[in-house]
Protein backbone atom coordinates (compact mmCIF):
# COMPACT_ATOMS: atom_id res chain seq x y z
CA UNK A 1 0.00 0.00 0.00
CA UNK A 2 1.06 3.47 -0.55
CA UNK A 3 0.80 6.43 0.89
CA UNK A 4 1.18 9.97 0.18
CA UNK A 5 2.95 12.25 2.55
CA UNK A 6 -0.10 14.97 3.15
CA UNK A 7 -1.95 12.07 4.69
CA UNK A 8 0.61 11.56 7.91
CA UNK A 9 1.38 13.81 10.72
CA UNK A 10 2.30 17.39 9.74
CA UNK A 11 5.45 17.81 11.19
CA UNK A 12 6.75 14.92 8.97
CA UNK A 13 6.66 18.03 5.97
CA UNK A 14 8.52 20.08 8.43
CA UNK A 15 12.37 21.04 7.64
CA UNK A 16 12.80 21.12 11.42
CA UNK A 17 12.17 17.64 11.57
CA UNK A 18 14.78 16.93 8.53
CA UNK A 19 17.16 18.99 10.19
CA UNK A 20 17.85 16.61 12.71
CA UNK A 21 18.55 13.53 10.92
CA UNK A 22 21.04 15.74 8.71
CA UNK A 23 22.96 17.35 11.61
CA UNK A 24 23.17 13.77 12.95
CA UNK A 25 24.00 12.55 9.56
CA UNK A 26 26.48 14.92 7.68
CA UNK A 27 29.54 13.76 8.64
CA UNK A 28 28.79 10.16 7.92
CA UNK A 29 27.98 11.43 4.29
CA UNK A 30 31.08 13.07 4.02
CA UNK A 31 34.08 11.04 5.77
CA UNK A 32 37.20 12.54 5.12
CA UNK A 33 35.90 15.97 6.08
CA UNK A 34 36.76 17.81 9.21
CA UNK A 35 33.46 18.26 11.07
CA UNK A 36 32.43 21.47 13.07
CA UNK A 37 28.62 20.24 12.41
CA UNK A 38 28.17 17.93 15.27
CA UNK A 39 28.00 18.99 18.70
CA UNK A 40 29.24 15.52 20.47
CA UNK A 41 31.41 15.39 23.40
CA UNK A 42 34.67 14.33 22.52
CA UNK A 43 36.13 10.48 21.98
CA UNK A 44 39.51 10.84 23.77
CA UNK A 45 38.55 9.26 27.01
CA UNK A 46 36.51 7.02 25.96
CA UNK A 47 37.48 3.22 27.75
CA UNK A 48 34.78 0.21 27.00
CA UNK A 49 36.52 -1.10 29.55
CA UNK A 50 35.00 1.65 32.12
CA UNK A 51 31.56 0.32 30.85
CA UNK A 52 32.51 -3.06 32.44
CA UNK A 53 33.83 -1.61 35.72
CA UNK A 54 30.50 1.08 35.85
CA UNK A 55 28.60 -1.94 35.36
CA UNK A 56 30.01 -3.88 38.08
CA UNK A 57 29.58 -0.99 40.32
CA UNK A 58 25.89 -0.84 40.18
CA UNK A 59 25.66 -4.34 40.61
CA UNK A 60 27.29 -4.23 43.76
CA UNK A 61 25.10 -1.88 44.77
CA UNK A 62 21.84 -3.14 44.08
CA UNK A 63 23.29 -6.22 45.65
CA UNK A 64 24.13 -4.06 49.41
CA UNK A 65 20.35 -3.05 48.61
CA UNK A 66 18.92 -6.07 48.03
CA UNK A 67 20.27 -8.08 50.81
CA UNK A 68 22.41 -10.49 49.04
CA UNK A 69 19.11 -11.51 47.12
CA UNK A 70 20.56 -12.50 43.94
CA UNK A 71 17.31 -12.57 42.34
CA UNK A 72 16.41 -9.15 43.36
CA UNK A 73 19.87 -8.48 41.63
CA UNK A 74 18.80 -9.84 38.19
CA UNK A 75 15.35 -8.46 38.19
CA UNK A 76 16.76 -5.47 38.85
CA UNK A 77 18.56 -4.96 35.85
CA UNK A 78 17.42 -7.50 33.76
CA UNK A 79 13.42 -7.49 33.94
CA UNK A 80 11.42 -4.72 32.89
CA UNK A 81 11.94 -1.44 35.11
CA UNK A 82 10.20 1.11 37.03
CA UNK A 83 8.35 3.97 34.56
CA UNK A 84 10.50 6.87 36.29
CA UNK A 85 13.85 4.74 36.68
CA UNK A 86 15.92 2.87 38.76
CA UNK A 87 18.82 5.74 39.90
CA UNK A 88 16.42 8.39 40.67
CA UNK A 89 18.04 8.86 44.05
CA UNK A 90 21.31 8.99 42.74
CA UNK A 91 20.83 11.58 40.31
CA UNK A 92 19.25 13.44 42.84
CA UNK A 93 22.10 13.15 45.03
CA UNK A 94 24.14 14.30 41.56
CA UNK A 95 21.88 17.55 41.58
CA UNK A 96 22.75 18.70 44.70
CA UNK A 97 26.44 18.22 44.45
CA UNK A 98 26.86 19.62 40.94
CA UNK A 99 24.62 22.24 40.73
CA UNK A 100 22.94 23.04 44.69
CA UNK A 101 19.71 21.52 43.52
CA UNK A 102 17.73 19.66 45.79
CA UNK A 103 15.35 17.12 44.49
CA UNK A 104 13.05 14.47 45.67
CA UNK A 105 14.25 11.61 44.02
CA UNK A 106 10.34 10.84 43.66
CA UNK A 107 10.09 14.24 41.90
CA UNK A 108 12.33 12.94 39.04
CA UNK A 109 12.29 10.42 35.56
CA UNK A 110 15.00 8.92 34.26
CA UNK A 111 14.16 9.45 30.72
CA UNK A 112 15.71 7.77 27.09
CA UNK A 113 18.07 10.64 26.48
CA UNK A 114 16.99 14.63 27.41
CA UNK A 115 14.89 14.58 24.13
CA UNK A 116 12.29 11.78 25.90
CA UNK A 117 12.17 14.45 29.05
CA UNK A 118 11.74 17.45 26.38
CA UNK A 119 8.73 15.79 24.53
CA UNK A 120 7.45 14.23 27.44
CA UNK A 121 6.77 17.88 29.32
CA UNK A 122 5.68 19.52 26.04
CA UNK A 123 3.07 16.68 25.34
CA UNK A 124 1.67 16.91 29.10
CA UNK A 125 1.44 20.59 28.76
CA UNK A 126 -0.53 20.79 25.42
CA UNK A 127 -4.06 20.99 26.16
CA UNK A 128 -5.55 22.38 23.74
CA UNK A 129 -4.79 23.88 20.28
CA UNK A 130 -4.76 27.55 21.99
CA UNK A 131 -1.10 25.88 24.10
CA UNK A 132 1.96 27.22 22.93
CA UNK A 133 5.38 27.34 24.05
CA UNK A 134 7.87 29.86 23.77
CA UNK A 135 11.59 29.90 22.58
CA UNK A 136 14.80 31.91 22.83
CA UNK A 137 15.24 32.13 19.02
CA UNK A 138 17.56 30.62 17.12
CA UNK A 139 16.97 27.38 19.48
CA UNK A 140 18.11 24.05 19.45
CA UNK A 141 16.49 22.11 16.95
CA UNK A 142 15.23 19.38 19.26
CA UNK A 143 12.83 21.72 21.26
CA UNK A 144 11.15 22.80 17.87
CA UNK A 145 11.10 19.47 16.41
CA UNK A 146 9.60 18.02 19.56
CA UNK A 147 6.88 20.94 20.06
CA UNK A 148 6.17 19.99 16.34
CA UNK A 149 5.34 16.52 17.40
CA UNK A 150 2.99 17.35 20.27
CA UNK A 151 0.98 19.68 18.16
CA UNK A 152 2.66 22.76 19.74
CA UNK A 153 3.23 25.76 18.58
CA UNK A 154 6.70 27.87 18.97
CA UNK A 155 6.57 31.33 19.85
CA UNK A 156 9.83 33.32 19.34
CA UNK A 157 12.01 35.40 21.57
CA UNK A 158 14.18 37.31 21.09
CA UNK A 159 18.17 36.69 21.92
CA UNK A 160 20.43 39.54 23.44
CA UNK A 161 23.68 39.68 24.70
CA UNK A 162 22.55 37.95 28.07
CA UNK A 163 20.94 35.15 26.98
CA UNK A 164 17.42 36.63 26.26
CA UNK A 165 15.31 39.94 25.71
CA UNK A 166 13.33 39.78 28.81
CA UNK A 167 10.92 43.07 27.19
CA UNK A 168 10.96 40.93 24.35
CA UNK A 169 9.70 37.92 26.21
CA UNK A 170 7.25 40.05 28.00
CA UNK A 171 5.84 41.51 24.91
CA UNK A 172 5.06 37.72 23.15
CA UNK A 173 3.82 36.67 26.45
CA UNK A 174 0.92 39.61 26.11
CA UNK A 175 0.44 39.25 22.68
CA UNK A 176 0.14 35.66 22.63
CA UNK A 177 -2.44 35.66 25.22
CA UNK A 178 -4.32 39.05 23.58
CA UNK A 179 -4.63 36.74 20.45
CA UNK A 180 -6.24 34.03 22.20
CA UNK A 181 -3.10 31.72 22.63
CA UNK A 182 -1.93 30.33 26.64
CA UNK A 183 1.90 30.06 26.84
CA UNK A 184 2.70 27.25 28.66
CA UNK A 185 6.22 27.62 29.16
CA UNK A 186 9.21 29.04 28.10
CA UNK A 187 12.44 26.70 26.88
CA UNK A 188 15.70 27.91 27.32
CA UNK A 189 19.19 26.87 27.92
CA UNK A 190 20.77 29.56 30.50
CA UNK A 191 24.71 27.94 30.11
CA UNK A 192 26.47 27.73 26.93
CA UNK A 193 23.31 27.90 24.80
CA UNK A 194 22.87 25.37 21.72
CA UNK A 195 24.06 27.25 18.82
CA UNK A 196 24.61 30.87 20.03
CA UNK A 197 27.32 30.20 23.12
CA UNK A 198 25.75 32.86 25.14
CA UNK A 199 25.15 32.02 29.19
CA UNK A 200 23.04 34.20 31.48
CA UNK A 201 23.90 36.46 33.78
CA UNK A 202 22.65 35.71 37.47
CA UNK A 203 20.91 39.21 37.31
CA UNK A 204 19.12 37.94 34.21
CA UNK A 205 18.24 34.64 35.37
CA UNK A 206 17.15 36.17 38.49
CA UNK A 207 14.56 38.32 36.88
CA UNK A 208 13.20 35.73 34.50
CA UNK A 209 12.47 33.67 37.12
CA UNK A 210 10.20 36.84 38.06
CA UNK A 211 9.10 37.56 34.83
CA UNK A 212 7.99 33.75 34.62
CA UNK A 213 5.58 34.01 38.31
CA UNK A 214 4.11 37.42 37.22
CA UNK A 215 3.42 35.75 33.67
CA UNK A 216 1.91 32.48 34.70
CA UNK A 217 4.49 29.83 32.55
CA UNK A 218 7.05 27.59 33.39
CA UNK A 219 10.70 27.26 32.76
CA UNK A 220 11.97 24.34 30.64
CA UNK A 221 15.60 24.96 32.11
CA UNK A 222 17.86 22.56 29.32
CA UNK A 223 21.41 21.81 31.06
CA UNK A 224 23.97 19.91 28.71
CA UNK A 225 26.67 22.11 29.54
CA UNK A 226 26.22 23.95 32.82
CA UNK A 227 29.47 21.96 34.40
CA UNK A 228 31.75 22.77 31.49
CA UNK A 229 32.16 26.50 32.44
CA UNK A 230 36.13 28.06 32.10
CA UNK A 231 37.64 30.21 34.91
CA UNK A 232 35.30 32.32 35.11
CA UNK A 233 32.31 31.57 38.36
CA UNK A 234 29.42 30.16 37.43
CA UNK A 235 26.15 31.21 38.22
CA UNK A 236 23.78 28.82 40.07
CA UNK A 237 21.01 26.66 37.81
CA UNK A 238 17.56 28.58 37.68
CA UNK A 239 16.47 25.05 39.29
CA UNK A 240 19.06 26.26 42.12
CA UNK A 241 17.06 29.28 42.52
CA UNK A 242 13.33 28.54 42.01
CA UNK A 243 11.39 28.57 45.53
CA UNK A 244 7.88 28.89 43.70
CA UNK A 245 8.58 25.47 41.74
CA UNK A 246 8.89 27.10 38.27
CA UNK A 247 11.10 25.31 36.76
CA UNK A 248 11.27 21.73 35.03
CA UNK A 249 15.04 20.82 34.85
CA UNK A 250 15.67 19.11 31.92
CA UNK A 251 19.16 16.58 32.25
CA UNK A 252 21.53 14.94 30.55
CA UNK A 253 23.70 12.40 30.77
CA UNK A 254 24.99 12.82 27.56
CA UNK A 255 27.71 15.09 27.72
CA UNK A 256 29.04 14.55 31.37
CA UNK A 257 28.16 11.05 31.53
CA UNK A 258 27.97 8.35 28.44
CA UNK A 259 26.53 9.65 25.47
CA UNK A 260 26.03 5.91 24.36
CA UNK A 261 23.52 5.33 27.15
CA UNK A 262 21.56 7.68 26.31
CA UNK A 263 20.20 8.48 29.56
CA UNK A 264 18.25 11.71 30.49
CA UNK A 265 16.01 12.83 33.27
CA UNK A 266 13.34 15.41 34.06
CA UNK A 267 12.87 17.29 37.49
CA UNK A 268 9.17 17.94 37.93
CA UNK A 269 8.37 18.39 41.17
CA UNK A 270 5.29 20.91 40.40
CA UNK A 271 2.14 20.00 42.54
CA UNK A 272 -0.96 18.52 40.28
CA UNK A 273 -4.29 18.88 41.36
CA UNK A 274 -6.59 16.44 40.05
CA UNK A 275 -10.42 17.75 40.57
CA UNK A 276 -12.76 15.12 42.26
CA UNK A 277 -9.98 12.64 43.34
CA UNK A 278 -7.76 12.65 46.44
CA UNK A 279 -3.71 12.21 46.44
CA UNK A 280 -2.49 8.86 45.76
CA UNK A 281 -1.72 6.24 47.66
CA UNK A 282 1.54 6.97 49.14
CA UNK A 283 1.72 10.37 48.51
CA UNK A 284 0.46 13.93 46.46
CA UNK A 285 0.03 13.94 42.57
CA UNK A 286 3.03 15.73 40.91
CA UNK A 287 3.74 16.48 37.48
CA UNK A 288 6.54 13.64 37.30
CA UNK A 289 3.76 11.22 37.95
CA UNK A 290 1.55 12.62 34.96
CA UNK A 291 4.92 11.94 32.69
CA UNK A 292 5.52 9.15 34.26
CA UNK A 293 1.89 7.74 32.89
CA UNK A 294 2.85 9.21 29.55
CA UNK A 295 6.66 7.84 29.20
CA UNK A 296 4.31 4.36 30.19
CA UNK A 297 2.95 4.81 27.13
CA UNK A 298 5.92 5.75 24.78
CA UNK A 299 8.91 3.87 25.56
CA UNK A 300 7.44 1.89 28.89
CA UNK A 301 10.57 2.49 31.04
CA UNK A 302 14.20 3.29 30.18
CA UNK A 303 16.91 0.20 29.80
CA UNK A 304 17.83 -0.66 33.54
CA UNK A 305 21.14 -1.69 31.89
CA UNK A 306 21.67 1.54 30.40
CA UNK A 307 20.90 3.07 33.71
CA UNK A 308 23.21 0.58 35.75
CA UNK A 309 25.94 1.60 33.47
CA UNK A 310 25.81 5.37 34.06
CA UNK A 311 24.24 4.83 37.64
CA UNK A 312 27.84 2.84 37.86
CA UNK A 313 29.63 6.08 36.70
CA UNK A 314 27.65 8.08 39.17
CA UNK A 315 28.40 5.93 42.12
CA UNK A 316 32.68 5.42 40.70
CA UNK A 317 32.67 9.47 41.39
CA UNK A 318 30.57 9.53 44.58
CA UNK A 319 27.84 11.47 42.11
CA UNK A 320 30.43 14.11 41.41
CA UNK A 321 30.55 14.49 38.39
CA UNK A 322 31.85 18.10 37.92
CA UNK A 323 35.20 16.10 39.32
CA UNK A 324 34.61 13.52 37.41
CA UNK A 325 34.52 15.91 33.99
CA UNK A 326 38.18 17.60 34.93
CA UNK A 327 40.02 16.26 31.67
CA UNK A 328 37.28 17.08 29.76
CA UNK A 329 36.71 20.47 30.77
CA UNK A 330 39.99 20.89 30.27
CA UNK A 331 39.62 19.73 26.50
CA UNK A 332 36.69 21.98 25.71
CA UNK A 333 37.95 24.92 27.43
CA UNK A 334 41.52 24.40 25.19
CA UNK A 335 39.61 23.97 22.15
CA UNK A 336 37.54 26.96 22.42
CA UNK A 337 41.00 29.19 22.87
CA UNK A 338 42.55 27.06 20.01
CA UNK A 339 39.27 28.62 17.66
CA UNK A 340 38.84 31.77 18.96
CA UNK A 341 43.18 32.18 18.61
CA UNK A 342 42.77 30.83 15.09
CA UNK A 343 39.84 32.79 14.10
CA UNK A 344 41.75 35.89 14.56
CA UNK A 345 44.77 34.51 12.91
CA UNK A 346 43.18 33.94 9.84
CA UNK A 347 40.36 37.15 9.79
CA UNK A 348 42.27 39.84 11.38
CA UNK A 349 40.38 43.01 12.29
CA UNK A 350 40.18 44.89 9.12
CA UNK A 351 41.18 42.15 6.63
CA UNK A 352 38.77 40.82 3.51
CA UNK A 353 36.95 38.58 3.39
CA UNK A 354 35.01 40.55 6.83
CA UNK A 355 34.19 37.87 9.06
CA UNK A 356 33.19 38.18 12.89
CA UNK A 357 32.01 35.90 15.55
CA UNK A 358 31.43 36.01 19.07
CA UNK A 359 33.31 34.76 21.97
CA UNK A 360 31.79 32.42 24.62
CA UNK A 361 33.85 31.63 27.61
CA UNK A 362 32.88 27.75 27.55
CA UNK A 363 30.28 24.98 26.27
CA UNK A 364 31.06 23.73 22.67
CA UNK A 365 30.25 26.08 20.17
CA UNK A 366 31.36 29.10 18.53
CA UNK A 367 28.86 31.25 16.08
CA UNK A 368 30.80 32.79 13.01
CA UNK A 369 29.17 36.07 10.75
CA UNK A 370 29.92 35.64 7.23
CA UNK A 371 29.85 37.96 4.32
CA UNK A 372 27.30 35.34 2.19
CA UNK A 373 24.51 33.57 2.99
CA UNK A 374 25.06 30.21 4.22
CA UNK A 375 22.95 27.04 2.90
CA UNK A 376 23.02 23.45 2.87
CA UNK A 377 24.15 23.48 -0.36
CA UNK A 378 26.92 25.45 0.46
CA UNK A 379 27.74 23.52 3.43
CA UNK A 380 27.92 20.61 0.90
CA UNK A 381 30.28 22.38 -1.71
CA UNK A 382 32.95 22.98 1.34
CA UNK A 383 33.14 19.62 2.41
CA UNK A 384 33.58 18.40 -1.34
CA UNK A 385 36.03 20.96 -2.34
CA UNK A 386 37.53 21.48 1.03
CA UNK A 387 36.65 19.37 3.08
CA UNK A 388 34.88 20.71 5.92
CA UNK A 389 31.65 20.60 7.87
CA UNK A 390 29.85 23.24 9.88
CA UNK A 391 26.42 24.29 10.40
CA UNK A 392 24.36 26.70 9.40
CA UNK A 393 22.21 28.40 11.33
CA UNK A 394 19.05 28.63 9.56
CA UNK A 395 18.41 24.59 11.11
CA UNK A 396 18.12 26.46 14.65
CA UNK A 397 15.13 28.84 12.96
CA UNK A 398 13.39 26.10 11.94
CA UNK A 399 12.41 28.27 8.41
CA UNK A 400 15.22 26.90 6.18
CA UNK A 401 15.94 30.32 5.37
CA UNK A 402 19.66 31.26 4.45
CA UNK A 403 21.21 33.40 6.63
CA UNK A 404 24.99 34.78 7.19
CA UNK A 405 25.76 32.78 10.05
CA UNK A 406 27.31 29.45 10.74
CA UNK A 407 28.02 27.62 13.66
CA UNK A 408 31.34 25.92 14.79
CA UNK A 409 31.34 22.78 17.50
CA UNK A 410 34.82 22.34 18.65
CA UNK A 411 33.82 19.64 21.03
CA UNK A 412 35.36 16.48 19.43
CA UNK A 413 38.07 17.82 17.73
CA UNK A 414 41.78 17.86 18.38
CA UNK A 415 44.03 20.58 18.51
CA UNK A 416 45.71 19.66 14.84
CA UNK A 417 42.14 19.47 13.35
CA UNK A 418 41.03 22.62 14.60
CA UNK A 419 44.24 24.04 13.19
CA UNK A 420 43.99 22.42 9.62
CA UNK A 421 40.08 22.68 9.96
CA UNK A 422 40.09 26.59 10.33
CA UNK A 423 42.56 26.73 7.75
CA UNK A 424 40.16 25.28 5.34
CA UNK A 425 37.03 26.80 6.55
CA UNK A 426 39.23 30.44 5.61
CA UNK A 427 39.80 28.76 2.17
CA UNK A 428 36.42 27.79 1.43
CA UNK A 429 35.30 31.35 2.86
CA UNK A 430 37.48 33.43 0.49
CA UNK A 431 36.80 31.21 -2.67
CA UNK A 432 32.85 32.46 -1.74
CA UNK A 433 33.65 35.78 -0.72
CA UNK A 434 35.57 36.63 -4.11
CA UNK A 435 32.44 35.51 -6.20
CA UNK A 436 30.11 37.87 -4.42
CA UNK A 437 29.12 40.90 -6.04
């Protein structure tokens, strides 16, 4: 039987939805390029034979638990698992060393990767077709892609030097709802944001939390690379400062953990009131329990094995895994002076081809101003001719739209490949920048 595109879900037309599968993708396509595109944490460290020892770990651990009951052991980790996961309590022990959060472990489901705990949250809070949710625009493609699947719509914000126009947000916020619309919630990613590099200041995290209470929405508070933060202090999580229980934390294992576990989680400790029905047994209603019922539904429960791997990792570094991250830090923090020192080499301040960019003091990426308009089939002519990858921006619009910006990960990359990679990416930019008019 066939079938005709127009006749499945809508967002399967969408180029946000493509632009996933191609950022994960590119590289593959193109081998013996040198890839700024994707946004991975990098491969030096990585040991399968950790994987064993993590693994190992956690067993011993549900074995203390269990009592020596070997079969407690096995079903444990073997048999399916509990809907909201099986190291709740230590990533909430994780929370509050890393980042001063404190969590009931109850308030919190370990999720298949942060994308499960994204979609999850979006999908409980859409209602009805007047439910939107808002986004610090350009965003990372995952948020709009997922909002996409649970029939959301994305209302933009605008970006500013600290992380977010908080008049602009403001201004949506009261249009939205003059025209009819209820934000639910507004997504953002306060550290190192995914592609522009920018982090809030505390004074602007501080009054968005405000803004938020006044405004009646939540914060979807996305944290892949809060620990990775150079010399300069960091300020606390917006988790870390919410006493009114605005914000659902959004984690991820990903970066700071095992990216092949693919575990996430979701802090959602916001009180539920269900109309004509008491608590629970054993307890109030919270929102983690209404994702809980929907992850049920999706992907049943996350791998136990997957969790015992990273729960392993988790327990090796007594949940510390700022500590744990020290080499790797050190990596990403290297890299980014290796661009931003090679940038300048190669576009000095008032040399041609003009080409600016802005300067992030951690996280993985780097957001470069060019003197053209950058497209996919652009990005595809510089990794045939000179083989290198990058991004360009218009994926994190979700419009596919050319625009004169291009983002740079550094994350996986050696020191060498950023050198000979930059040296390329100034090749491929003044072959372009000779042909324009």
């Amino acid at each position: 039987m066939d079938l005709e595109l127009p006749d499945l879900h809508g967002s399967l037309g969408s180029p946000v939805i493509e632009s996933m599968n191609f950022l994960n993708e590119v590289a593959q396509q193109y081998p013996d390029a040198l890839s700024f595109a994707a946004g991975r944490p990098y491969e030096g460290f990585f040991d399968l034979g950790a994987v064993h020892r993590y693994l190992d770990r956690f067993v011993e651990h549900v074995r203390a638990g269990a009592g020596g009951d070997e079969a407690r052991v096995r079903r444990t980790l073997l048999q399916y698992g509990r809907t909201k996961g099986i190291i709740h309590d230590l990533v909430a022990k994780n929370l509050r060393i890393d980042e001063g959060i404190e969590a009931d472990p109850e308030s919190i489901v370990v999720t298949v990767g942060c994308q499960e705990a994204l979609f999850l949250t979006l999908r409980a809070l859409r209602r009805t077709e007047r439910d939107a949710v808002l986004a610090v625009i350009p965003c990372y493609v995952g948020l709009s892609g997922a909002a996409e699947l649970a029939d959301l719509p994305v209302l933009p914000v605008a970006n500013s030097a600290d992380g977010i126009d908080l008049d602009d947000l403001v201004r949506t916020v009261e249009r939205a709802k003059a025209d009819g619309l209820r934000p639910r919630a507004l997504y953002v990613v306060p550290d190192f944001a995914n592609p522009s590099g920018i982090s809030m200041p505390r004074h602007t995290r501080e009054r968005l939390l405000a803004v938020a209470e006044e405004h009646g929405f939540l914060l979807l508070e996305d944290n892949p690379y809060g620990l990775f933060h150079g010399t300069a202090g960091r300020p606390p999580a917006l988790k870390a400062l919410d006493s009114s229980r605005q914000v659902v934390y959004l984690g991820s294992y990903a970066k700071t953990g095992l990216p092949g576990a693919r575990i996430g989680f979701v802090v959602a400790d916001q009180p539920v009131t269900v109309a004509g029905a008491g608590p629970e047994p054993g307890g109030r209603q919270s929102l983690a329990d209404q994702l809980a019922k929907i992850k049920s539904m999706l992907t049943v429960n996350t791998p136990p094995l997957a969790q015992a791997v990273l729960g392993g990792k988790l327990l090796t570094h007594d949940c510390d895994l700022r500590a744990a991250n020290t080499r790797e830090t050190r990596v990403y923090r290297d890299n980014l002076r290796h661009v931003l020192d090679g940038l300048a080499e190669h576009f000095p301040p008032g040399s041609s081809p003009e080409v600016t960019w802005n300067a992030p003091t951690g996280g993985f990426f780097v957001v470069l101003t060019l003197p053209f308009a950058a497209d996919d089939a652009l990005l595809a002519l510089s990794a045939r001719k000179h083989k290198v990858l990058w991004t360009p921006l218009h994926h994190f619009y979700g419009d596919g739209a050319a625009r004169r910006q291009i983002r740079l990960s550094f994350s996986q990359l050696t020191p060498d490949e950023i050198h000979e990679g930059l040296h390329r990416l100034a090749a491929f930019i003044g072959e372009l920048s000779a042909h324009q008019p």
